[in-house]
PDB file of N, CA and C in Angstrom:
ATOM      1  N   UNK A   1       1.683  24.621  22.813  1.00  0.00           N
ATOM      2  CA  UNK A   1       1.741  24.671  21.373  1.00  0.00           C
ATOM      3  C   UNK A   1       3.002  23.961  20.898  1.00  0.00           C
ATOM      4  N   UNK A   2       2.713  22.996  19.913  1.00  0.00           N
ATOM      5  CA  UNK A   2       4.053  22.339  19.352  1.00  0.00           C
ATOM      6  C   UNK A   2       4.819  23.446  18.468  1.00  0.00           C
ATOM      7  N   UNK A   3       6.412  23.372  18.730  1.00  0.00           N
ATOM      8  CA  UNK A   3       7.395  23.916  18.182  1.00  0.00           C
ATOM      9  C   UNK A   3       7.410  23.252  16.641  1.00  0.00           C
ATOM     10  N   UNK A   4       7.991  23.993  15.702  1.00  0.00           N
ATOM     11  CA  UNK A   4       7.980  23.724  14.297  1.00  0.00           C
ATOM     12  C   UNK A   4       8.680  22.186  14.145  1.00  0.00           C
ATOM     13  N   UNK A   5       9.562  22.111  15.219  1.00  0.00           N
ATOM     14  CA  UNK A   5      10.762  20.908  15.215  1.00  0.00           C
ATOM     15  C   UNK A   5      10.119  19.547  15.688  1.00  0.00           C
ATOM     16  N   UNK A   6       8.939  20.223  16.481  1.00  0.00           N
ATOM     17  CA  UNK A   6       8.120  18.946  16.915  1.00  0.00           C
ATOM     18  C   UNK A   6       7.070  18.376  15.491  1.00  0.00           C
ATOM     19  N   UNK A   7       6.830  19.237  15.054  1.00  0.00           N
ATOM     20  CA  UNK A   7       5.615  19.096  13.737  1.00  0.00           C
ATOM     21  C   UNK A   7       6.585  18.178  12.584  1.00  0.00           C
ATOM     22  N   UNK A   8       8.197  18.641  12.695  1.00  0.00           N
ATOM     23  CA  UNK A   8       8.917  18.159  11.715  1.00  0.00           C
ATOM     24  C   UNK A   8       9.269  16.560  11.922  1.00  0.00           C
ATOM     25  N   UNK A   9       9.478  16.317  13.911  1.00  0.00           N
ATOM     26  CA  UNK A   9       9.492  15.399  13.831  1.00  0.00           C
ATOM     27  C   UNK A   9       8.251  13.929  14.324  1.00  0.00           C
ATOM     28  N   UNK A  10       7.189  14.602  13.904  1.00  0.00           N
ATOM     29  CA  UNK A  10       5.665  14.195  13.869  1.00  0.00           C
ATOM     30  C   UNK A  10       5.506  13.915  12.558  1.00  0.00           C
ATOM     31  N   UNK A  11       6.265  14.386  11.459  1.00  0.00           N
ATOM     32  CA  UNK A  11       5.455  13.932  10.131  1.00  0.00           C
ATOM     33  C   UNK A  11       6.663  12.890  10.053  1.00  0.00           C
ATOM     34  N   UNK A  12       7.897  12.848  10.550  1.00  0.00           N
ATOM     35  CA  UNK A  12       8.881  11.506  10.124  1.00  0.00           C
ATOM     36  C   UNK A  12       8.434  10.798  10.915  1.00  0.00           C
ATOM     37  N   UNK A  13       8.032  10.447  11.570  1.00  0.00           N
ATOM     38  CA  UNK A  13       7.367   9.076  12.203  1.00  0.00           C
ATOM     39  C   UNK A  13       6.246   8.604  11.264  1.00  0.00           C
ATOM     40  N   UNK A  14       5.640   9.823  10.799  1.00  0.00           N
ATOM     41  CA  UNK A  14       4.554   9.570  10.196  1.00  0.00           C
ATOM     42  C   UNK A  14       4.956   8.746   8.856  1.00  0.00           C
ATOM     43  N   UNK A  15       6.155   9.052   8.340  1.00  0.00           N
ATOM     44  CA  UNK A  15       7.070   8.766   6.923  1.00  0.00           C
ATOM     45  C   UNK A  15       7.018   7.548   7.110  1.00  0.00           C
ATOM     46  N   UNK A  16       8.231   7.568   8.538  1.00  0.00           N
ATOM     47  CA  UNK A  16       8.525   6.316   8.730  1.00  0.00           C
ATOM     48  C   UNK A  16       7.244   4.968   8.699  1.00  0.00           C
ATOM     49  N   UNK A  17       6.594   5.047   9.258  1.00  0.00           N
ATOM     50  CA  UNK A  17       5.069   4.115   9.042  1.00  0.00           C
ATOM     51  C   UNK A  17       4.231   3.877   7.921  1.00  0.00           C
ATOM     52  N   UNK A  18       4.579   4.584   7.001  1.00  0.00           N
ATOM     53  CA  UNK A  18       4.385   4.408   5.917  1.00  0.00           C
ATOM     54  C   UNK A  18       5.110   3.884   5.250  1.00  0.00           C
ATOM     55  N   UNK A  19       6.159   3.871   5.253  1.00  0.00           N
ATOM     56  CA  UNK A  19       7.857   3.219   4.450  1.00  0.00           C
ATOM     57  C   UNK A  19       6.970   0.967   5.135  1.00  0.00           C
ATOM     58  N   UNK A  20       6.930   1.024   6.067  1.00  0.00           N
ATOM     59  CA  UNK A  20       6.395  -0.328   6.882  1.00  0.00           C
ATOM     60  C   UNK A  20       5.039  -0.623   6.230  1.00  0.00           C
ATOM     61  N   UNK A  21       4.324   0.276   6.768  1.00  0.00           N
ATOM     62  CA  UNK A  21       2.750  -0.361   5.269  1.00  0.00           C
ATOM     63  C   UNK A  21       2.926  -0.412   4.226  1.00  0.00           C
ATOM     64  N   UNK A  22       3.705  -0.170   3.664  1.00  0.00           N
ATOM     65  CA  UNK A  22       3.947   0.254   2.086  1.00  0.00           C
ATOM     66  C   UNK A  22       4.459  -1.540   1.610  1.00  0.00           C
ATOM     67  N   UNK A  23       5.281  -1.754   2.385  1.00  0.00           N
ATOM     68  CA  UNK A  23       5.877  -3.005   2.690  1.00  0.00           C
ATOM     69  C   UNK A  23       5.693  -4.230   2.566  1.00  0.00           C
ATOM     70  N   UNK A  24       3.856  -3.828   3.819  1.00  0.00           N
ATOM     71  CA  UNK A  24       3.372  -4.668   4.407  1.00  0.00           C
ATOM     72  C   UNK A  24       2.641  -5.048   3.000  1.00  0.00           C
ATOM     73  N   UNK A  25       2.087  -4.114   2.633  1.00  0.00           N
ATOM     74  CA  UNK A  25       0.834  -3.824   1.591  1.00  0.00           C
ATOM     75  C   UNK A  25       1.373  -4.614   0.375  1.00  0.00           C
ATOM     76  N   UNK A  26       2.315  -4.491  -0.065  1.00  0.00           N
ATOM     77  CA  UNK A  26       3.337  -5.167  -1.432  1.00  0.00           C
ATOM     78  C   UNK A  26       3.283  -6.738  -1.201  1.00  0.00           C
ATOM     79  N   UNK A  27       3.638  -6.719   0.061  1.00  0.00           N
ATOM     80  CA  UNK A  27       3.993  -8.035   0.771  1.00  0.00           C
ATOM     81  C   UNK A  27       2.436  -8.708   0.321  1.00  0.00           C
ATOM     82  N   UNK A  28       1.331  -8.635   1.013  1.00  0.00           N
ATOM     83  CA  UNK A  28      -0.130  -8.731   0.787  1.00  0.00           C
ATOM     84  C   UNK A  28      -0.373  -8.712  -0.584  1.00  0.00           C
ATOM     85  N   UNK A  29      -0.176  -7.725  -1.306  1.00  0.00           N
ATOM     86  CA  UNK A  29      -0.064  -7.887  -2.971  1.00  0.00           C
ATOM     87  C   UNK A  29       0.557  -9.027  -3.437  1.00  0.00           C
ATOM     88  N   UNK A  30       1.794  -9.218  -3.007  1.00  0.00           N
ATOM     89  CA  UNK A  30       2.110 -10.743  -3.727  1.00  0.00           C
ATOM     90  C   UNK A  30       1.598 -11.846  -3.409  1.00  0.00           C
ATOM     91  N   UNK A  31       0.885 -12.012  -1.787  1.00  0.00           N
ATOM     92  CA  UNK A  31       0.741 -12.937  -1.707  1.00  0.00           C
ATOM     93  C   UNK A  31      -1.125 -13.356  -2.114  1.00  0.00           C
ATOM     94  N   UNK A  32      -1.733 -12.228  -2.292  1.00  0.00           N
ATOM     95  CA  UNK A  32      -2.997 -12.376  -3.141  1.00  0.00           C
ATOM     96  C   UNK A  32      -2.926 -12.608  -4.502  1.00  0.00           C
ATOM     97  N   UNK A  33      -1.700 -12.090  -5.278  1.00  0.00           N
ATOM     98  CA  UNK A  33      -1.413 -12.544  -6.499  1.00  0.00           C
ATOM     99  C   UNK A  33      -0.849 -14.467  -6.620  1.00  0.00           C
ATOM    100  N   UNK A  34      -0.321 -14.701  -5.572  1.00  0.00           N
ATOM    101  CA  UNK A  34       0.015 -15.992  -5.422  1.00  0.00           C
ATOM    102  C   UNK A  34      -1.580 -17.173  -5.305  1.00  0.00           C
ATOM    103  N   UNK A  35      -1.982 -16.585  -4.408  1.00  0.00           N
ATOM    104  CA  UNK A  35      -3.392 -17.491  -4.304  1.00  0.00           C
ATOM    105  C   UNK A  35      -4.285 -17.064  -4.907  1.00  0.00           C
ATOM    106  N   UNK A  36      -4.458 -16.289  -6.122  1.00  0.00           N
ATOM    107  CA  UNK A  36      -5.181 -15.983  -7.403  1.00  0.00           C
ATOM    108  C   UNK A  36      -5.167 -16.884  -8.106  1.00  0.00           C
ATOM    109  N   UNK A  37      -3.729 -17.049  -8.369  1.00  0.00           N
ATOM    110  CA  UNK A  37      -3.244 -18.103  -9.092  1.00  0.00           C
ATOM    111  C   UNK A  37      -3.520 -19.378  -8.989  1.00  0.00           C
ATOM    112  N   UNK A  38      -3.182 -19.910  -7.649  1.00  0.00           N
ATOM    113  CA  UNK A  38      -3.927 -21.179  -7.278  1.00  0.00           C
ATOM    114  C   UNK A  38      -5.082 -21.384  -7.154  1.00  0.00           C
ATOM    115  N   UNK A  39      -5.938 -20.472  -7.013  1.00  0.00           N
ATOM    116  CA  UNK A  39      -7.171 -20.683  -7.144  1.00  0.00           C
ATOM    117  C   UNK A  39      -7.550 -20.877  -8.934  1.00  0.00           C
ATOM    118  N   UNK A  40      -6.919 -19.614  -9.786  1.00  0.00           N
ATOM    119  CA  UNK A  40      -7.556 -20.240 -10.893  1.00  0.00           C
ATOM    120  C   UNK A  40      -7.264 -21.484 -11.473  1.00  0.00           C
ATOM    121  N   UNK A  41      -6.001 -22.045 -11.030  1.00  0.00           N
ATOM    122  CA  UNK A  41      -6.350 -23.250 -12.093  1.00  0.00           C
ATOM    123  C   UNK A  41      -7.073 -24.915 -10.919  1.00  0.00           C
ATOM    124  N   UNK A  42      -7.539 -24.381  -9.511  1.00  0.00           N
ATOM    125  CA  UNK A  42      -8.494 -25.326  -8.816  1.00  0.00           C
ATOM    126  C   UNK A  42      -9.798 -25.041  -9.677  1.00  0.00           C
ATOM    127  N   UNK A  43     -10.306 -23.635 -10.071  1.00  0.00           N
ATOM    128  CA  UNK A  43     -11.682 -23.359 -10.120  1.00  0.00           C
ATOM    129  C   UNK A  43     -11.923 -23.103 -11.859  1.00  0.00           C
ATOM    130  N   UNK A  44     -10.712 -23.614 -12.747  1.00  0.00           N
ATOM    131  CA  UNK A  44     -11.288 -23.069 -13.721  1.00  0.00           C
ATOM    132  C   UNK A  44     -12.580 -24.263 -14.741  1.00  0.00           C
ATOM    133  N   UNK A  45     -12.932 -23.205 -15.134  1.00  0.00           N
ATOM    134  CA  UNK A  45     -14.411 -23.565 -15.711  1.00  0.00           C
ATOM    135  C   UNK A  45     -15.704 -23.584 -14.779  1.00  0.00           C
ATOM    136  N   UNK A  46     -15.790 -23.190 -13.644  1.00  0.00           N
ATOM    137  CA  UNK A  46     -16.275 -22.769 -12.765  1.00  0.00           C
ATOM    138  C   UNK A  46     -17.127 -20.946 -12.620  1.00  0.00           C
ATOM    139  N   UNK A  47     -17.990 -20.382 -13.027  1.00  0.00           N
ATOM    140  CA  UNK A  47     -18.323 -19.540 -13.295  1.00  0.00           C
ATOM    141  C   UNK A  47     -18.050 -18.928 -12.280  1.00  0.00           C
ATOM    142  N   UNK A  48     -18.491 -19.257 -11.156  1.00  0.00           N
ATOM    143  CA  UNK A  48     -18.247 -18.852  -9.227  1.00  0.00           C
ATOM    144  C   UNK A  48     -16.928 -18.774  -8.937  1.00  0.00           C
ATOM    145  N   UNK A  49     -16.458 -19.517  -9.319  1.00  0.00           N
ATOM    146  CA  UNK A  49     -14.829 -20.018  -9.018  1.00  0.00           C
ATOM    147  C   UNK A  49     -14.169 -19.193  -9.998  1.00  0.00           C
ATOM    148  N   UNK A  50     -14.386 -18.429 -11.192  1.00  0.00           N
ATOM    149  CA  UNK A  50     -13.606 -17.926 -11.752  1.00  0.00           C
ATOM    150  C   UNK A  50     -13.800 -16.021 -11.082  1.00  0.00           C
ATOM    151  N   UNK A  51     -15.093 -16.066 -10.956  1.00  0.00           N
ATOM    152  CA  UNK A  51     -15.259 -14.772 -10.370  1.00  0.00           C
ATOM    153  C   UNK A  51     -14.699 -14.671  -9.275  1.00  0.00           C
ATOM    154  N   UNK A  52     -14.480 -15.922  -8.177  1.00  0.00           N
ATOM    155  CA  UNK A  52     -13.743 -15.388  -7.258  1.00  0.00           C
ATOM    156  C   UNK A  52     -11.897 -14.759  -7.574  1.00  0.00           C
ATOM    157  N   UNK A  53     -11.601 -15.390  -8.971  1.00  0.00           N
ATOM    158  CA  UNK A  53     -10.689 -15.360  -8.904  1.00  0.00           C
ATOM    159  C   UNK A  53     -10.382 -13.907  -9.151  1.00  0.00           C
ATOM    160  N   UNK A  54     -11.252 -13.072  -9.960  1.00  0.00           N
ATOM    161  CA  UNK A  54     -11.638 -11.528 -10.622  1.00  0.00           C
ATOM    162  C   UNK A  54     -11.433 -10.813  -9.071  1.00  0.00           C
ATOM    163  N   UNK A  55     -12.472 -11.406  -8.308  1.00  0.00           N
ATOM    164  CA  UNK A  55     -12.272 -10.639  -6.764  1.00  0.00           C
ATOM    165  C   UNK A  55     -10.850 -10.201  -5.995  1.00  0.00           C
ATOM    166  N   UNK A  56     -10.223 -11.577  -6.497  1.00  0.00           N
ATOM    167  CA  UNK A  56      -8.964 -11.832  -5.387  1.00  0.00           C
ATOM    168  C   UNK A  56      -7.868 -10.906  -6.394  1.00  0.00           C
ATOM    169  N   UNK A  57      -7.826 -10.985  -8.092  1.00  0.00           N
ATOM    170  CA  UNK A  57      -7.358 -10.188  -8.699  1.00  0.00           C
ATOM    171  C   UNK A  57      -7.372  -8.811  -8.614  1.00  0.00           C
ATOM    172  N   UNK A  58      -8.732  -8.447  -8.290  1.00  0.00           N
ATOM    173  CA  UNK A  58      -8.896  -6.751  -8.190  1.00  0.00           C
ATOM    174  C   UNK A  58      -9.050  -6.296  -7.045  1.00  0.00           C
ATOM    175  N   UNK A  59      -8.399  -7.160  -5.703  1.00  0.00           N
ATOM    176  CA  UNK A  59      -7.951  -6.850  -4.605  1.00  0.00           C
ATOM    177  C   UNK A  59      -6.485  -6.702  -4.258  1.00  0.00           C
ATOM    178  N   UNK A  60      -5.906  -7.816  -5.160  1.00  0.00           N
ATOM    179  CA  UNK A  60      -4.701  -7.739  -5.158  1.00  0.00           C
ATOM    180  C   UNK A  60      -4.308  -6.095  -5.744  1.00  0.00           C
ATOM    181  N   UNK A  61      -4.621  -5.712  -6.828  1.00  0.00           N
ATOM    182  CA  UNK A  61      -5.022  -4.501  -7.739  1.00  0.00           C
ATOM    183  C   UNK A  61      -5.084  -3.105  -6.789  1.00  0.00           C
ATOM    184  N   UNK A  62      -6.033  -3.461  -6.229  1.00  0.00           N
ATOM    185  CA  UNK A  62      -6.144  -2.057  -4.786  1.00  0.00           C
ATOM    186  C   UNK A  62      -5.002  -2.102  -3.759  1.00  0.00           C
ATOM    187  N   UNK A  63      -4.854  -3.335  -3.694  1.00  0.00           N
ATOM    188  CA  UNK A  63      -3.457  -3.068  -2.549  1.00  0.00           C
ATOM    189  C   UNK A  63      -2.254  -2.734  -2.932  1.00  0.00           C
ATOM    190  N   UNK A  64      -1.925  -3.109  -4.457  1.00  0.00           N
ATOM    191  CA  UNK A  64      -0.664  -2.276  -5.120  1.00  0.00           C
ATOM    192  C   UNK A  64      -1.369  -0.919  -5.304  1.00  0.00           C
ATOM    193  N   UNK A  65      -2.428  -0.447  -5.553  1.00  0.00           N
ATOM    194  CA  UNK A  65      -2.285   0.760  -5.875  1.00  0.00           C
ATOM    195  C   UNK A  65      -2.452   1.586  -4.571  1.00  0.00           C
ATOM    196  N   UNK A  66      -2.428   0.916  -3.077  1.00  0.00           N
ATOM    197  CA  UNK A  66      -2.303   2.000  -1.641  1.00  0.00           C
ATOM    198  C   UNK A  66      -0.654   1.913  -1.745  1.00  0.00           C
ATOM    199  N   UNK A  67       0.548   0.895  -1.948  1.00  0.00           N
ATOM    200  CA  UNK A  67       1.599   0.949  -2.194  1.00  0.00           C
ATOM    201  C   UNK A  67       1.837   2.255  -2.701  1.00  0.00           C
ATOM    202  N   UNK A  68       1.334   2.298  -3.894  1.00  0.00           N
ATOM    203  CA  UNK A  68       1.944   3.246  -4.638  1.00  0.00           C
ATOM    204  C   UNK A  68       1.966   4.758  -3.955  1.00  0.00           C
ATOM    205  N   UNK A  69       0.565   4.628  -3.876  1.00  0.00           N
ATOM    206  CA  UNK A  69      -0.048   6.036  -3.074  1.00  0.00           C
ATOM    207  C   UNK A  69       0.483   6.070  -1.634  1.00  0.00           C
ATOM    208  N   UNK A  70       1.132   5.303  -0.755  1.00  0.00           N
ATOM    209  CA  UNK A  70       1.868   5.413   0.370  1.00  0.00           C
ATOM    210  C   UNK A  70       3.401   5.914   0.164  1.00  0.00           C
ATOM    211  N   UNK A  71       3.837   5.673  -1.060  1.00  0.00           N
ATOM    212  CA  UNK A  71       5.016   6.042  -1.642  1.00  0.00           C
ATOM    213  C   UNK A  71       5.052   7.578  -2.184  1.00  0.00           C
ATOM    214  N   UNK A  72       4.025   8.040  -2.643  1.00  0.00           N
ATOM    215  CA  UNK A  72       3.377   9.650  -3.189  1.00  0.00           C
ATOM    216  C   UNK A  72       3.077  10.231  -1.789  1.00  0.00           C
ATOM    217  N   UNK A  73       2.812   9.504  -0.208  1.00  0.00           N
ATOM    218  CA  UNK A  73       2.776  10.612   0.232  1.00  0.00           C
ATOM    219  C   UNK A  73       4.345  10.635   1.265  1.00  0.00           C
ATOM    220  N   UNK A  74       5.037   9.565   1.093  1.00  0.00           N
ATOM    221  CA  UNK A  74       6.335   9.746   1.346  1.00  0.00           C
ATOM    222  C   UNK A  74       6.918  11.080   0.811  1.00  0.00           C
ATOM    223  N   UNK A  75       6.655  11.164  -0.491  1.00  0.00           N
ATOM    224  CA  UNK A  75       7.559  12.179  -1.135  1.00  0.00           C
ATOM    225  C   UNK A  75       6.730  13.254  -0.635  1.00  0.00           C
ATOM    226  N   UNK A  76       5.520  13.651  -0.599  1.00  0.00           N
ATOM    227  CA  UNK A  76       4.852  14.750  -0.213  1.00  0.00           C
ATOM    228  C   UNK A  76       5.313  15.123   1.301  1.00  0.00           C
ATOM    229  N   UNK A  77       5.834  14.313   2.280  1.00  0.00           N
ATOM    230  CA  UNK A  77       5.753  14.669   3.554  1.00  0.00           C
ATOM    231  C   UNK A  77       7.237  15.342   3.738  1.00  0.00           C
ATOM    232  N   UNK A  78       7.883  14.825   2.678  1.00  0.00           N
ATOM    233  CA  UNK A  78       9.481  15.376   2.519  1.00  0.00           C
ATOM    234  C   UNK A  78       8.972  16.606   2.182  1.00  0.00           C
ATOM    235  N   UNK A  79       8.617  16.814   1.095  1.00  0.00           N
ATOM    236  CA  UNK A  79       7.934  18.656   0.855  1.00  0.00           C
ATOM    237  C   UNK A  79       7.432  19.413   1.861  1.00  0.00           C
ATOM    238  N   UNK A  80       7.075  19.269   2.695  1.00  0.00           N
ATOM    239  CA  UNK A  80       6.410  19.163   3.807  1.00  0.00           C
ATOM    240  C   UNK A  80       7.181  19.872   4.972  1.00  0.00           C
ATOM    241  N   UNK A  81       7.837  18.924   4.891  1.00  0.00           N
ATOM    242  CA  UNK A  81       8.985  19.393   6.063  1.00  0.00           C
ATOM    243  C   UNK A  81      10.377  20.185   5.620  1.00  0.00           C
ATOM    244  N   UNK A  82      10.571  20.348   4.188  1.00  0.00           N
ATOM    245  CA  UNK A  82      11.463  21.100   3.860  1.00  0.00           C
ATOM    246  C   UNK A  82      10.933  22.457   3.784  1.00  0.00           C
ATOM    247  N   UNK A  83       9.418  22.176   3.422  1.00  0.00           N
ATOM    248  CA  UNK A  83       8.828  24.208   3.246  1.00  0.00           C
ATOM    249  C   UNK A  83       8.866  24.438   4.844  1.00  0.00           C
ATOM    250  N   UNK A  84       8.500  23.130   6.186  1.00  0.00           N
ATOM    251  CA  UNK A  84       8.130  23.594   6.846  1.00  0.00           C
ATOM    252  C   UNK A  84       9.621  24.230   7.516  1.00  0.00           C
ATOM    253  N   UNK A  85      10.944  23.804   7.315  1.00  0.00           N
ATOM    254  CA  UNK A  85      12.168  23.669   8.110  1.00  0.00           C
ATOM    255  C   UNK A  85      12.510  25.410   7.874  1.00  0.00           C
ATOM    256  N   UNK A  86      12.356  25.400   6.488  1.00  0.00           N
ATOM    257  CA  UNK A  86      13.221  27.180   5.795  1.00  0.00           C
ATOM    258  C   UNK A  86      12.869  28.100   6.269  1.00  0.00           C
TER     259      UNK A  86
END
């Protein structure tokens, strides 16, 4: 059976890897926001070509919002381990 100290230091690794996707994910966000961009002004007036650009926009869109939510469970895992420490 894991000791409380092991569980405490099982969810900071867990932190820690998230602090790195969180990162990664932002990183990926800008760079789908970058080739959004270039794509719309290759494809504009392009009905196909503009929808792709909607795609690459509201992907970019989901990957800032796992950022965010990787950052919400940062703070949750701190809660976590402070109810679990007392």
């Amino acid at each position: 059976m894991a000791s409380i100290q092991d569980i405490a230091n099982a969810a900071y690794r867990i932190k820690e890897s998230t602090t790195v996707v969180e990162h990664r994910a932002v990183a990926c966000a800008d760079s789908l926001r970058t080739h959004s961009a270039r794509l719309a002004g290759s494809v504009k007036g392009s009905r196909t070509g503009e929808g792709a650009v909607q795609q690459v926009n509201q992907a970019e869109r989901a990957v800032r919002e796992s950022a965010v939510r990787l950052s919400a469970l940062r703070s949750e895992i701190d809660q976590f381990v402070q109810d679990l420490t007392k």
